[in-house]
PDB file of N, CA and C in Angstrom:
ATOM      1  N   UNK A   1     -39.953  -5.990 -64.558  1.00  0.00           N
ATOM      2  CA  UNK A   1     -40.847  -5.349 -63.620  1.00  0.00           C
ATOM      3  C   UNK A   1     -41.339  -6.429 -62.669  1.00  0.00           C
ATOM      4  N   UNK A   2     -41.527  -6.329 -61.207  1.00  0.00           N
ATOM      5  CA  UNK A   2     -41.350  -7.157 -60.371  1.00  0.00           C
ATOM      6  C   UNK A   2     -42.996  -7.013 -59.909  1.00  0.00           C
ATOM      7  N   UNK A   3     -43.923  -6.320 -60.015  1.00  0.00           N
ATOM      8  CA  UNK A   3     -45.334  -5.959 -59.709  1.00  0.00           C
ATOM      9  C   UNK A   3     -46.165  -5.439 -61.240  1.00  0.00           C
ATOM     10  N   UNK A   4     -46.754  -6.075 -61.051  1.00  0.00           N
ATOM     11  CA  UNK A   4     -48.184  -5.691 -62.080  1.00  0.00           C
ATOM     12  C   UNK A   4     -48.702  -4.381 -62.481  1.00  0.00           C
ATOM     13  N   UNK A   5     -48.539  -3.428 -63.681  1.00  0.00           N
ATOM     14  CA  UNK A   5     -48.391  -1.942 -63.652  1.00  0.00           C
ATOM     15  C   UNK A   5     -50.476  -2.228 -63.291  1.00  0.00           C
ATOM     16  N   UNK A   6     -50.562  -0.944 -62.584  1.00  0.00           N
ATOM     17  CA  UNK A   6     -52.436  -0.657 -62.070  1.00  0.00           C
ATOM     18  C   UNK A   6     -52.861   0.004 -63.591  1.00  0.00           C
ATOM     19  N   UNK A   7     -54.000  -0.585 -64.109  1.00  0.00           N
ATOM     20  CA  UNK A   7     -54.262  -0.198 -65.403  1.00  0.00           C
ATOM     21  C   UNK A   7     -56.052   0.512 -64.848  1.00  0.00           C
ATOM     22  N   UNK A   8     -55.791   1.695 -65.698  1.00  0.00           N
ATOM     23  CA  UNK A   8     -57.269   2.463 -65.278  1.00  0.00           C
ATOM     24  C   UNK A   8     -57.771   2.751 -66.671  1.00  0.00           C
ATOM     25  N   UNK A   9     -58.674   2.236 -67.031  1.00  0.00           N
ATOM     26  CA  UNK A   9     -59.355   1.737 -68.224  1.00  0.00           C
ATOM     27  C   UNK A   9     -60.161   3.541 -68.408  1.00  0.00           C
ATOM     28  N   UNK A  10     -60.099   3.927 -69.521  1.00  0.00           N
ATOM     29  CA  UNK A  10     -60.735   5.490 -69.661  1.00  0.00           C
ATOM     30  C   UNK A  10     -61.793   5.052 -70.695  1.00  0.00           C
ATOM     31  N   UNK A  11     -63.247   6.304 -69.776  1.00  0.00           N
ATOM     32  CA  UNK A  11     -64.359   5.736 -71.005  1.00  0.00           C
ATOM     33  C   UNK A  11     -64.431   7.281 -71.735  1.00  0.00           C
ATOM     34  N   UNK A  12     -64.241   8.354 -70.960  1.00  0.00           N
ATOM     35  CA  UNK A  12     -64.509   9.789 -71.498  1.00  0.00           C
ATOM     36  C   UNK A  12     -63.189  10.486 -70.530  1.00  0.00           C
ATOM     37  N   UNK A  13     -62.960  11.620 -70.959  1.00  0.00           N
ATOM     38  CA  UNK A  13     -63.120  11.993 -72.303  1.00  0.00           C
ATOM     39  C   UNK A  13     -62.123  11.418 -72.930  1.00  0.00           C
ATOM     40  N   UNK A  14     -62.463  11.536 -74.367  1.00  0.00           N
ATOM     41  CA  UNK A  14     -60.945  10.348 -75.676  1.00  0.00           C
ATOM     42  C   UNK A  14     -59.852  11.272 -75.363  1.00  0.00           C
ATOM     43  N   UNK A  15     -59.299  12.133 -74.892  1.00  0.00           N
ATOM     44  CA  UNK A  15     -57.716  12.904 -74.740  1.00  0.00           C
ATOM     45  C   UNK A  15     -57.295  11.937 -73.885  1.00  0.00           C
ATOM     46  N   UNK A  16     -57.686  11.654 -72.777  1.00  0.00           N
ATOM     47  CA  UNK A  16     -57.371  10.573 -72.361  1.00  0.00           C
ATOM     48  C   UNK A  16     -56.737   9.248 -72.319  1.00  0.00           C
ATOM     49  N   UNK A  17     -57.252   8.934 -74.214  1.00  0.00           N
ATOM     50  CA  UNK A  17     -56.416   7.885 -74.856  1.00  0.00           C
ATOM     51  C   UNK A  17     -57.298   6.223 -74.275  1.00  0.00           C
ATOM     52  N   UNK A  18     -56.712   5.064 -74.938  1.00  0.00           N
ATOM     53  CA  UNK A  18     -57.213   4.198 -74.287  1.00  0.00           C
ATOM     54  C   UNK A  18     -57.253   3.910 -72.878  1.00  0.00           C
ATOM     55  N   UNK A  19     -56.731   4.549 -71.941  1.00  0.00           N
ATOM     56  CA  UNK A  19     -56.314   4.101 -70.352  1.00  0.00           C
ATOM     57  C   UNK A  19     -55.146   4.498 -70.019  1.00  0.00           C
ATOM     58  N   UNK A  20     -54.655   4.027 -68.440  1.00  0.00           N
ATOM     59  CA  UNK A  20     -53.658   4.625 -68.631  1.00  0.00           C
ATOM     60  C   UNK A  20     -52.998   3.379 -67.883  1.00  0.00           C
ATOM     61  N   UNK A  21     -51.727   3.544 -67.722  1.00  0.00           N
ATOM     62  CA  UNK A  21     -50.725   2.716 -66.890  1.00  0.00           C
ATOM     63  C   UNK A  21     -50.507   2.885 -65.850  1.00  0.00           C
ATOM     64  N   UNK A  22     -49.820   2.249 -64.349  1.00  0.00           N
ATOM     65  CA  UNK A  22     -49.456   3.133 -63.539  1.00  0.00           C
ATOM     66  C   UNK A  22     -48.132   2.280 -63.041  1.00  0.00           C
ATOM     67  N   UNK A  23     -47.024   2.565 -62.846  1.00  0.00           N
ATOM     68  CA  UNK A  23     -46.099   1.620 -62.729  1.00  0.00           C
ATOM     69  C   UNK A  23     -45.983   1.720 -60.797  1.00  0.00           C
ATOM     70  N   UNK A  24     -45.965   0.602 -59.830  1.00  0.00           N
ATOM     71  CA  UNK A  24     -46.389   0.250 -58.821  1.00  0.00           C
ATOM     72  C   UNK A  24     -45.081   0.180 -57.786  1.00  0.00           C
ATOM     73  N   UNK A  25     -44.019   0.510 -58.607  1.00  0.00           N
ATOM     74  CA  UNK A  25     -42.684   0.457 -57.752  1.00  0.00           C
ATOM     75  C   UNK A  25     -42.315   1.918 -58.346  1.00  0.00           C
ATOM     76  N   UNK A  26     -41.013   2.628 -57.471  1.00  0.00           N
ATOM     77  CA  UNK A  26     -40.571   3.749 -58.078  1.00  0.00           C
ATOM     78  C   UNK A  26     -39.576   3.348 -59.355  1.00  0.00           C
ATOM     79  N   UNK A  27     -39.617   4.396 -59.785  1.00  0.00           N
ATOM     80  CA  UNK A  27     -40.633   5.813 -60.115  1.00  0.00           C
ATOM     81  C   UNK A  27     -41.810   5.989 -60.313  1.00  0.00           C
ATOM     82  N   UNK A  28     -42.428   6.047 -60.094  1.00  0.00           N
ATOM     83  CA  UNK A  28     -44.239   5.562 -60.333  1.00  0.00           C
ATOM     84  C   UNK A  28     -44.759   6.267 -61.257  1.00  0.00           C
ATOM     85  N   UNK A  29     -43.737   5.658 -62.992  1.00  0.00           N
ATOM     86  CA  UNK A  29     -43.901   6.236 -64.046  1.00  0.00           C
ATOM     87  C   UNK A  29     -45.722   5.778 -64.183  1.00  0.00           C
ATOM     88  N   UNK A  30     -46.032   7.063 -65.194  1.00  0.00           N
ATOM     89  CA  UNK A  30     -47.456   6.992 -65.764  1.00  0.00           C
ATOM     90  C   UNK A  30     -47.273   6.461 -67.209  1.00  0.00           C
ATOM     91  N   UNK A  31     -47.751   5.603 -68.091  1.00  0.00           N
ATOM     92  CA  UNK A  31     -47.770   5.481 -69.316  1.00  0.00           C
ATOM     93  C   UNK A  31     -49.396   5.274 -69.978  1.00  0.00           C
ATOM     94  N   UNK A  32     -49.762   6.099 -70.793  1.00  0.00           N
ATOM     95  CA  UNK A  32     -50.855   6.371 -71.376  1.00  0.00           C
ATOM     96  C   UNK A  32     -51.129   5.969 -72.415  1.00  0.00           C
ATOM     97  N   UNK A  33     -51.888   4.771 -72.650  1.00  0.00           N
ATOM     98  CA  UNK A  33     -52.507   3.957 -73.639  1.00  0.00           C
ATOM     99  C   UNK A  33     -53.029   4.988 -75.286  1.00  0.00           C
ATOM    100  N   UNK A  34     -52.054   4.675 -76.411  1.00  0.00           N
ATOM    101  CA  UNK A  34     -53.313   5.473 -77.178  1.00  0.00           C
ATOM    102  C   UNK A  34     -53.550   4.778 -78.474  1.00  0.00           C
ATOM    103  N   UNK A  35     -55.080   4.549 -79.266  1.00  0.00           N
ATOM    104  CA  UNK A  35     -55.068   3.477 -80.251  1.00  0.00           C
ATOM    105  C   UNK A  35     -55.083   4.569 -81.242  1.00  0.00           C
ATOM    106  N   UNK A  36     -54.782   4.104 -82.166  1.00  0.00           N
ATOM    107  CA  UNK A  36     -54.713   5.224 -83.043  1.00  0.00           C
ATOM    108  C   UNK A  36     -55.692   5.121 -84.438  1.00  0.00           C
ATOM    109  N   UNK A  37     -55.988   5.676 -85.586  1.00  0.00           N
ATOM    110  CA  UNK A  37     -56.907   5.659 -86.230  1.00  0.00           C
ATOM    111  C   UNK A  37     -56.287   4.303 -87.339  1.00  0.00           C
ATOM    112  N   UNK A  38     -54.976   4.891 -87.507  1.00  0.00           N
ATOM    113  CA  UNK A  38     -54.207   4.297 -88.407  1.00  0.00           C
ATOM    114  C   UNK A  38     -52.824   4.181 -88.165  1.00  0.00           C
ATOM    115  N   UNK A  39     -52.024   3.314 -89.008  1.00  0.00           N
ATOM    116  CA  UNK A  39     -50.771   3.369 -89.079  1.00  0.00           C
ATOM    117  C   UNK A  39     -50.046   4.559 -89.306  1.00  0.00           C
ATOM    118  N   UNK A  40     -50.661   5.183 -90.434  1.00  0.00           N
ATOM    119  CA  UNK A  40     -49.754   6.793 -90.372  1.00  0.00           C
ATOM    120  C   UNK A  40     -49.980   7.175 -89.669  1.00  0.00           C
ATOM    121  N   UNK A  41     -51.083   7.500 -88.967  1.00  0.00           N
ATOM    122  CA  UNK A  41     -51.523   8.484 -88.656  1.00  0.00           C
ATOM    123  C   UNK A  41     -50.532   8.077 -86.836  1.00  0.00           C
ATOM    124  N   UNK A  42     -50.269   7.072 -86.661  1.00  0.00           N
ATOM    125  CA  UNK A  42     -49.250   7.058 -85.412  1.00  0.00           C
ATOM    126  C   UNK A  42     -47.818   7.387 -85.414  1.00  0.00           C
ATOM    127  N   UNK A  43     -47.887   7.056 -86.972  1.00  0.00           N
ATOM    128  CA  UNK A  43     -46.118   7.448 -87.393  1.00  0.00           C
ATOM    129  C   UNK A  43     -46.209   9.353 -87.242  1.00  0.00           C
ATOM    130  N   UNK A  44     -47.498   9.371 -87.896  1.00  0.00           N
ATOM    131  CA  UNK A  44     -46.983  11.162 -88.112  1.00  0.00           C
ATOM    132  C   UNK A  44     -47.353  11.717 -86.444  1.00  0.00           C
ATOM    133  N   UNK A  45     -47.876  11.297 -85.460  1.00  0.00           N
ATOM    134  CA  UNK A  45     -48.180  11.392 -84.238  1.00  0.00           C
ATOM    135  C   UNK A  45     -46.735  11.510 -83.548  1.00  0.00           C
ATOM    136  N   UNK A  46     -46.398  10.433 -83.811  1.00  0.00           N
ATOM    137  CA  UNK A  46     -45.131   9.746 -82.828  1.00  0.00           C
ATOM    138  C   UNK A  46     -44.326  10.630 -83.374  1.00  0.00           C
ATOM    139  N   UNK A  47     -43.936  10.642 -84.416  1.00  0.00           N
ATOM    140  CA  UNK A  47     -42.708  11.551 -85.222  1.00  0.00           C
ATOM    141  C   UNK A  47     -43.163  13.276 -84.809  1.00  0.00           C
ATOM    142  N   UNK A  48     -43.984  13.136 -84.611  1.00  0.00           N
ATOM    143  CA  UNK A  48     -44.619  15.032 -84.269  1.00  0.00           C
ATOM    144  C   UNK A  48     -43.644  15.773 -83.085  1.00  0.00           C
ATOM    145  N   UNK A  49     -43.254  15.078 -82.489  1.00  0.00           N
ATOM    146  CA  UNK A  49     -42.276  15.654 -80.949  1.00  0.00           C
ATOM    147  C   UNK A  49     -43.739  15.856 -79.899  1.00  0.00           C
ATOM    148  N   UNK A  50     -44.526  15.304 -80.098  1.00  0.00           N
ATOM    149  CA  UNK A  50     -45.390  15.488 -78.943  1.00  0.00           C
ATOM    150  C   UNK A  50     -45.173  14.712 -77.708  1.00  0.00           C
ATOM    151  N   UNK A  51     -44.752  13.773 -78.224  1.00  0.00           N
ATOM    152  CA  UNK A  51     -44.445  12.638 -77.340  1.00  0.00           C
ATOM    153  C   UNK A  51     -43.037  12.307 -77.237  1.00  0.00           C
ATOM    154  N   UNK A  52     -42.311  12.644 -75.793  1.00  0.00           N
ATOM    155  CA  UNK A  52     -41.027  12.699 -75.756  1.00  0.00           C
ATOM    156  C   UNK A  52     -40.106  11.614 -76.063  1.00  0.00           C
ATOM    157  N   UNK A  53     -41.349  10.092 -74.901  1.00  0.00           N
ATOM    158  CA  UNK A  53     -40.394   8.637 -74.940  1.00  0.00           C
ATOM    159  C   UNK A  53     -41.978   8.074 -74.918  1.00  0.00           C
ATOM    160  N   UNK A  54     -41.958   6.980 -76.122  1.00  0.00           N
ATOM    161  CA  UNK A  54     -43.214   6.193 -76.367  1.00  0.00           C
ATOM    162  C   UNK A  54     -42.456   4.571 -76.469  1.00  0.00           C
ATOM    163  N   UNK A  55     -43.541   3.994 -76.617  1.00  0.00           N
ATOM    164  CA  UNK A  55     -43.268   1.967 -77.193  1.00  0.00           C
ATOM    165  C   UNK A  55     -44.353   1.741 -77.722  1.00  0.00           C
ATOM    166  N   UNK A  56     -44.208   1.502 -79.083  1.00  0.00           N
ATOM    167  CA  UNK A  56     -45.291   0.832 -79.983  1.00  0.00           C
ATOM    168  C   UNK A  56     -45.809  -0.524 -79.819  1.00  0.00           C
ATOM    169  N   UNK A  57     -46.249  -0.847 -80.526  1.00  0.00           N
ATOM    170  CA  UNK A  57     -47.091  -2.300 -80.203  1.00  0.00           C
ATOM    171  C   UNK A  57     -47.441  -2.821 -81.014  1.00  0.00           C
ATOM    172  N   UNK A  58     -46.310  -3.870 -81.516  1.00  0.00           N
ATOM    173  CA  UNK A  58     -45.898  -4.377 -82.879  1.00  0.00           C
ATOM    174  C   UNK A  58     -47.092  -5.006 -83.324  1.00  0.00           C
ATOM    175  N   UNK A  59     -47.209  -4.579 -84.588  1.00  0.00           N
ATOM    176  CA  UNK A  59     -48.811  -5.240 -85.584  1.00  0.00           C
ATOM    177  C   UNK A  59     -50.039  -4.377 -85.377  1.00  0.00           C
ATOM    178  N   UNK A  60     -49.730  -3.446 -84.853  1.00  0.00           N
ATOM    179  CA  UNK A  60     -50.855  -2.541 -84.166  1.00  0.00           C
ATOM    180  C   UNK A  60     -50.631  -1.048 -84.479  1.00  0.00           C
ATOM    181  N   UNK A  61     -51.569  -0.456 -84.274  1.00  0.00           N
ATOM    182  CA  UNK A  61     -51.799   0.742 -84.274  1.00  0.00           C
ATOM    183  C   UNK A  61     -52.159   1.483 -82.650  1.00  0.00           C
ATOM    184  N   UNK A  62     -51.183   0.992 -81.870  1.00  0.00           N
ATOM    185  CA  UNK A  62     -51.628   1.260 -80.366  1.00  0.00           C
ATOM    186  C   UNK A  62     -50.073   2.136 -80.037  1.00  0.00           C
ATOM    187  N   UNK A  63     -49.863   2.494 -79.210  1.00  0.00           N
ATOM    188  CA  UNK A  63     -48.710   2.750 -78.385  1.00  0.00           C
ATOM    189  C   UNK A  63     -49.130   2.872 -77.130  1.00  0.00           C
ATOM    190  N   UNK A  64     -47.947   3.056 -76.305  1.00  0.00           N
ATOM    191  CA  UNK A  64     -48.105   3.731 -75.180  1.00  0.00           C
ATOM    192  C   UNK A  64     -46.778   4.980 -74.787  1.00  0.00           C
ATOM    193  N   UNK A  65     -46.953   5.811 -74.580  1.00  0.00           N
ATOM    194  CA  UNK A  65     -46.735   7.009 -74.441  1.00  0.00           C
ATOM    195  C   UNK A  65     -46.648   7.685 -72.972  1.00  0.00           C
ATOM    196  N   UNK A  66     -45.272   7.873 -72.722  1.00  0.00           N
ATOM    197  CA  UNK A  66     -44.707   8.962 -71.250  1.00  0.00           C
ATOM    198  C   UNK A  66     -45.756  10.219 -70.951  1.00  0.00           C
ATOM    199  N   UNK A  67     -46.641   9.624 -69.879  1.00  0.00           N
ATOM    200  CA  UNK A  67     -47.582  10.987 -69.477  1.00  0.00           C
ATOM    201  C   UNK A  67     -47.209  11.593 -68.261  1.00  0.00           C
ATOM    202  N   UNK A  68     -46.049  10.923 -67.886  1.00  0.00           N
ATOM    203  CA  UNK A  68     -45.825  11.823 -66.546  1.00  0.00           C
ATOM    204  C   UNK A  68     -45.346  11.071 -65.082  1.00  0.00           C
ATOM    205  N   UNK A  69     -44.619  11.580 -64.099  1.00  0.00           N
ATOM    206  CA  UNK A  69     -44.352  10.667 -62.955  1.00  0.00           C
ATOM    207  C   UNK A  69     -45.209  11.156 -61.769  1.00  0.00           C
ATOM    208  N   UNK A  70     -45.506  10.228 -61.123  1.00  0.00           N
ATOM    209  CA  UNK A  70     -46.569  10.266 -60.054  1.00  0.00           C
ATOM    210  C   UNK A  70     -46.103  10.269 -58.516  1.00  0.00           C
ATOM    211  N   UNK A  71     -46.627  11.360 -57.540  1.00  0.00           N
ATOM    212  CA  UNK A  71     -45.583  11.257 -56.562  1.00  0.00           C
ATOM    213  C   UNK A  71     -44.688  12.511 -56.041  1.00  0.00           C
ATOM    214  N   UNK A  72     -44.023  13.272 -55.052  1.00  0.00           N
ATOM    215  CA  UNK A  72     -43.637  13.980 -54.712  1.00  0.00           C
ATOM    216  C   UNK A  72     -42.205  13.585 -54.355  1.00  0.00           C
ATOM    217  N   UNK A  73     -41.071  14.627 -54.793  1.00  0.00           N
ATOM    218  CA  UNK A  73     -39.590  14.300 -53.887  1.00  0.00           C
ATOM    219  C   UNK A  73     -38.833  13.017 -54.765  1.00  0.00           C
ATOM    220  N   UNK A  74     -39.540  13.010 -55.849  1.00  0.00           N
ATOM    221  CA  UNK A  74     -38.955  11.910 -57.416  1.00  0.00           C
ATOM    222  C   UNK A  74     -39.173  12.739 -58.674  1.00  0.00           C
ATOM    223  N   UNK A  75     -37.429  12.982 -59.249  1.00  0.00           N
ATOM    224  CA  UNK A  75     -37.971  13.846 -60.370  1.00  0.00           C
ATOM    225  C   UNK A  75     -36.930  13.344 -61.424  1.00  0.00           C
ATOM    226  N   UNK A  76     -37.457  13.334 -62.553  1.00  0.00           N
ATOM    227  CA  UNK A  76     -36.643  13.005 -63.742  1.00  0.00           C
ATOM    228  C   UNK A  76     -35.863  13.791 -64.503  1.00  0.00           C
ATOM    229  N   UNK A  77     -34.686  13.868 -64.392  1.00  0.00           N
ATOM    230  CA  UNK A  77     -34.218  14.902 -65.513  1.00  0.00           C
ATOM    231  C   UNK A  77     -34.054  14.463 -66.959  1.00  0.00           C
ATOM    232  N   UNK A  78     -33.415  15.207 -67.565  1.00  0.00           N
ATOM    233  CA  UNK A  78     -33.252  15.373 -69.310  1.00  0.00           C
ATOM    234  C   UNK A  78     -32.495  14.656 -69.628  1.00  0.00           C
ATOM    235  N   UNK A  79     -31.992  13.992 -68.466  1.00  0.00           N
ATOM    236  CA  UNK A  79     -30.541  13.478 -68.944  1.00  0.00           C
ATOM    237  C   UNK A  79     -30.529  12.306 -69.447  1.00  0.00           C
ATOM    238  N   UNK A  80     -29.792  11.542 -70.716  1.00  0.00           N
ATOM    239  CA  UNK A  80     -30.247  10.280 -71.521  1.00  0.00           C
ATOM    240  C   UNK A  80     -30.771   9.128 -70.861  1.00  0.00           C
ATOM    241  N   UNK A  81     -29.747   9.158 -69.455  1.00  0.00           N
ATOM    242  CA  UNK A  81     -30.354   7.847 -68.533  1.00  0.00           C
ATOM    243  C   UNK A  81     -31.678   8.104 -68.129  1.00  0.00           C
ATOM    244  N   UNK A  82     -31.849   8.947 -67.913  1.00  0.00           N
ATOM    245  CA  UNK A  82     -33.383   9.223 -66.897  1.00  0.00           C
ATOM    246  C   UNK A  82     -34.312   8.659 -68.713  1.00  0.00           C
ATOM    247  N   UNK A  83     -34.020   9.419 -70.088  1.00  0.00           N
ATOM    248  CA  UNK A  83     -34.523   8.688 -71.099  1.00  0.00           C
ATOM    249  C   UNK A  83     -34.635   7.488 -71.008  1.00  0.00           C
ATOM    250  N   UNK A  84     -33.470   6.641 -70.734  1.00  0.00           N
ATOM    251  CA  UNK A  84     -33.673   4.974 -71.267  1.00  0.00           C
ATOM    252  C   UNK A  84     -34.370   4.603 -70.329  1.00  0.00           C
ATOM    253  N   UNK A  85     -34.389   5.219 -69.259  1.00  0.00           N
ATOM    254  CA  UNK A  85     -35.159   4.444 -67.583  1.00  0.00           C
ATOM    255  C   UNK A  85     -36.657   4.526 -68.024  1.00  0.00           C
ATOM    256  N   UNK A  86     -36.993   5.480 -68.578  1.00  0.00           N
ATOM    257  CA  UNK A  86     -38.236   5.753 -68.894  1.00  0.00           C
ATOM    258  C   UNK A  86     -38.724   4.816 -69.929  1.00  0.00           C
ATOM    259  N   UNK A  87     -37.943   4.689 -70.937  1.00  0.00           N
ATOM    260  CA  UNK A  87     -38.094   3.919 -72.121  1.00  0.00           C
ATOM    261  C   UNK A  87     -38.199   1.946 -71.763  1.00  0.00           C
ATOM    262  N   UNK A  88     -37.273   1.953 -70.845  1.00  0.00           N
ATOM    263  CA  UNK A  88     -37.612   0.684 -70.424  1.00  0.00           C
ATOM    264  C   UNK A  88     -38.588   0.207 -69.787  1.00  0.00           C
ATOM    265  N   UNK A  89     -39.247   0.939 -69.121  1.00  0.00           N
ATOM    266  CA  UNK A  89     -40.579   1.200 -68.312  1.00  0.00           C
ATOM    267  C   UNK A  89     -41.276   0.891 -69.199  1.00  0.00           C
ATOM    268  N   UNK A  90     -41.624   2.021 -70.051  1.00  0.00           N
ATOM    269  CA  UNK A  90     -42.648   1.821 -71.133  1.00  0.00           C
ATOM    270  C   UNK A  90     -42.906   0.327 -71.977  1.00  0.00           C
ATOM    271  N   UNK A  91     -41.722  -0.466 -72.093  1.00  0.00           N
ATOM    272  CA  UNK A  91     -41.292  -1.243 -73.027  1.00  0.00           C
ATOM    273  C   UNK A  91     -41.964  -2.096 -72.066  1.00  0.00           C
ATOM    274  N   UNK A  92     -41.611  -2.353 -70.397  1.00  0.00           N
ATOM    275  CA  UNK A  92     -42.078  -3.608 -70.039  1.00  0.00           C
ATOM    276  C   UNK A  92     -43.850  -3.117 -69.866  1.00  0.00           C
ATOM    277  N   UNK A  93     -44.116  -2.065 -70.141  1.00  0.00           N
ATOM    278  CA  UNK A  93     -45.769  -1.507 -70.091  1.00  0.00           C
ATOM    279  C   UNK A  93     -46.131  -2.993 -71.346  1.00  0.00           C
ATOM    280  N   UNK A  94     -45.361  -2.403 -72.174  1.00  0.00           N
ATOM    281  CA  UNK A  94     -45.957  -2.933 -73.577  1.00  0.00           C
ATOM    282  C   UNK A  94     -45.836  -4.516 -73.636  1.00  0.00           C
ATOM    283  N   UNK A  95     -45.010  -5.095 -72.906  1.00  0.00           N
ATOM    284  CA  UNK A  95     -45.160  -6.387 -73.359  1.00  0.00           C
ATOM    285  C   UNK A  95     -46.510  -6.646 -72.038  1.00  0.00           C
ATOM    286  N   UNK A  96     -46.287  -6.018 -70.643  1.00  0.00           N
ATOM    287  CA  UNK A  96     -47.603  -6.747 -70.454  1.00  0.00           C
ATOM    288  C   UNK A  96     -49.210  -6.453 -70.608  1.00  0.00           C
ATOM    289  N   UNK A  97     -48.986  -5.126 -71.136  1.00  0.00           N
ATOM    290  CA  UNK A  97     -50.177  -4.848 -72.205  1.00  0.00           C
ATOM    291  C   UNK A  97     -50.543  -5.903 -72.943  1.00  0.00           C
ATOM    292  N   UNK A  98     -49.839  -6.761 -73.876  1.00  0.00           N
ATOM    293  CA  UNK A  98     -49.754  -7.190 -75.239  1.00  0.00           C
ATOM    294  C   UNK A  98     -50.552  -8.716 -74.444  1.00  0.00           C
ATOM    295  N   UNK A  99     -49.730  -9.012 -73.492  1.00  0.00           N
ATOM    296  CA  UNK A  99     -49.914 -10.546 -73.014  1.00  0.00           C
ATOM    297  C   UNK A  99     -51.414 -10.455 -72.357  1.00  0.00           C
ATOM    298  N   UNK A 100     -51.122  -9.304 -71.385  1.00  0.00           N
ATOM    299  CA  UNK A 100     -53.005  -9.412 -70.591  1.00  0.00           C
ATOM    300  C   UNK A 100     -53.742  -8.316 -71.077  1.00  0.00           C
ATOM    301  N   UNK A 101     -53.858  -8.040 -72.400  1.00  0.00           N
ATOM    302  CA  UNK A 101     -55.452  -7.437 -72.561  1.00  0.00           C
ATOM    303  C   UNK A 101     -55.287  -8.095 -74.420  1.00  0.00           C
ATOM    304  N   UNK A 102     -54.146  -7.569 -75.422  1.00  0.00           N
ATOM    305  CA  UNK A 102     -54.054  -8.160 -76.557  1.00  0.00           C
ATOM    306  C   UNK A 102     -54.659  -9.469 -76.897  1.00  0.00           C
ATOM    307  N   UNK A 103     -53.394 -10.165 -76.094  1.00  0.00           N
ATOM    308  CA  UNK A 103     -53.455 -11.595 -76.244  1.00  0.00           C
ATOM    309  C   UNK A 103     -54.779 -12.350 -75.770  1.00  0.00           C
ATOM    310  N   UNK A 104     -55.460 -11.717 -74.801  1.00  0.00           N
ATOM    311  CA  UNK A 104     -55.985 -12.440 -74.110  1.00  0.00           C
ATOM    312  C   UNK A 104     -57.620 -12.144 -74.655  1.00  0.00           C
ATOM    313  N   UNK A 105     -57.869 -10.581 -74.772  1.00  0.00           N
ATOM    314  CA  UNK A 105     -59.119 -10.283 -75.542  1.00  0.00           C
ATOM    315  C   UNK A 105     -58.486  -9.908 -77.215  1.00  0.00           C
ATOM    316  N   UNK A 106     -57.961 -10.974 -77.645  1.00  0.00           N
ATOM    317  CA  UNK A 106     -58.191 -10.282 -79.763  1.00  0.00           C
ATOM    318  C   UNK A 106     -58.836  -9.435 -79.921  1.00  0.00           C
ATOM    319  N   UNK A 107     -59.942 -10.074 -79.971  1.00  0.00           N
ATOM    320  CA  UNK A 107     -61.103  -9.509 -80.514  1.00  0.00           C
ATOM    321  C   UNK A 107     -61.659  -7.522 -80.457  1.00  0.00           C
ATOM    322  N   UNK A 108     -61.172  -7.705 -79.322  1.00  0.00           N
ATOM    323  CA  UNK A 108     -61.011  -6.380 -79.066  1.00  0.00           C
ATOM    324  C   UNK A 108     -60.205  -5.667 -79.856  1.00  0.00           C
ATOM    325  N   UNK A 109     -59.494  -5.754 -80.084  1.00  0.00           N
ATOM    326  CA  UNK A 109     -58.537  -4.970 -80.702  1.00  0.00           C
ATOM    327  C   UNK A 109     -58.502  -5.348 -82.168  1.00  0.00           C
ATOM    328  N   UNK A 110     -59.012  -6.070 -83.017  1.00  0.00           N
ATOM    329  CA  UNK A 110     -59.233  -5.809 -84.415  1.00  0.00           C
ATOM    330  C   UNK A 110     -58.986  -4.862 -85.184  1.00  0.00           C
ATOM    331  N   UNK A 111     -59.554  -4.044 -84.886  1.00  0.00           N
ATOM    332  CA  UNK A 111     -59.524  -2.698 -85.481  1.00  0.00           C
ATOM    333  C   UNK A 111     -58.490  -1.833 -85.527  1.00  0.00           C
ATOM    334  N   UNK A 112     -57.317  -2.258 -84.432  1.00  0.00           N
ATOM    335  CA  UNK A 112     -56.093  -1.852 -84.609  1.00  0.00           C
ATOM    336  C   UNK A 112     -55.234  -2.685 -85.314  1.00  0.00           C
ATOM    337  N   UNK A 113     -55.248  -3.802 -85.868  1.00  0.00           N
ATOM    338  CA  UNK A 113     -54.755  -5.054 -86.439  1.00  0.00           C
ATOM    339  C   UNK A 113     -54.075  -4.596 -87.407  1.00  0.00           C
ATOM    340  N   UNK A 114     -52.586  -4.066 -87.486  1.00  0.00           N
ATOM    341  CA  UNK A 114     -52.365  -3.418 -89.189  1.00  0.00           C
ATOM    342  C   UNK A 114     -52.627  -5.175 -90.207  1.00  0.00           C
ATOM    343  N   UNK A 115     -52.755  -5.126 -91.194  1.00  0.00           N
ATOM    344  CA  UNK A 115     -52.691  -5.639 -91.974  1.00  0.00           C
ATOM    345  C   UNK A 115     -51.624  -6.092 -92.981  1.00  0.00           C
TER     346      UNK A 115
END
């Protein structure tokens, strides 16, 4: 990813999830921050089919999760590529998630820390 995804930090309401992503070049995928209570409780989330194309966030109880593309006259189909395009998106969400808010505030995130 060649630009910095725009991160919009959510305080209410929690459906919302932790924040969201916004990716700054096309497709101007959305990816939606969510911490979760627990480890199962993301496995039985993730595994639910609610969520079509997600990226976890190794040691954690976080993901981020496909909320949608932003924008008119850009549309994604079903088709596996338009999947992996999405999936790679997400993936570079997650590593710079991990580097500028993880890495950088711990502390924060404790509470998602699997053990």
């Amino acid at each position: 990813m060649n630009k910095l995804p725009l991160i919009i930090q959510a305080t209410a309401p929690k459906e919302l999830g932790a924040g969201l992503l916004l990716r700054t070049e096309h497709p101007l995928i959305i990816g939606k921050i969510i911490q979760f209570a627990s480890y199962p409780d993301m496995i039985q989330q993730l595994n639910s089919g609610k969520f079509i194309v997600y990226s976890t966030i190794p040691g954690y109880s976080i993901a981020i999760v496909y909320a949608g593309i932003m924008g008119r006259g850009y549309k994604i189909s079903g088709e596996p590529e338009a999947a992996r395009e999405i999936q790679t998106i997400l993936d570079e969400f997650r590593n710079w998630y991990i580097e500028n808010k993880i890495e950088a505030f711990p502390s924060q995130f404790k509470r998602y820390k699997l053990d």
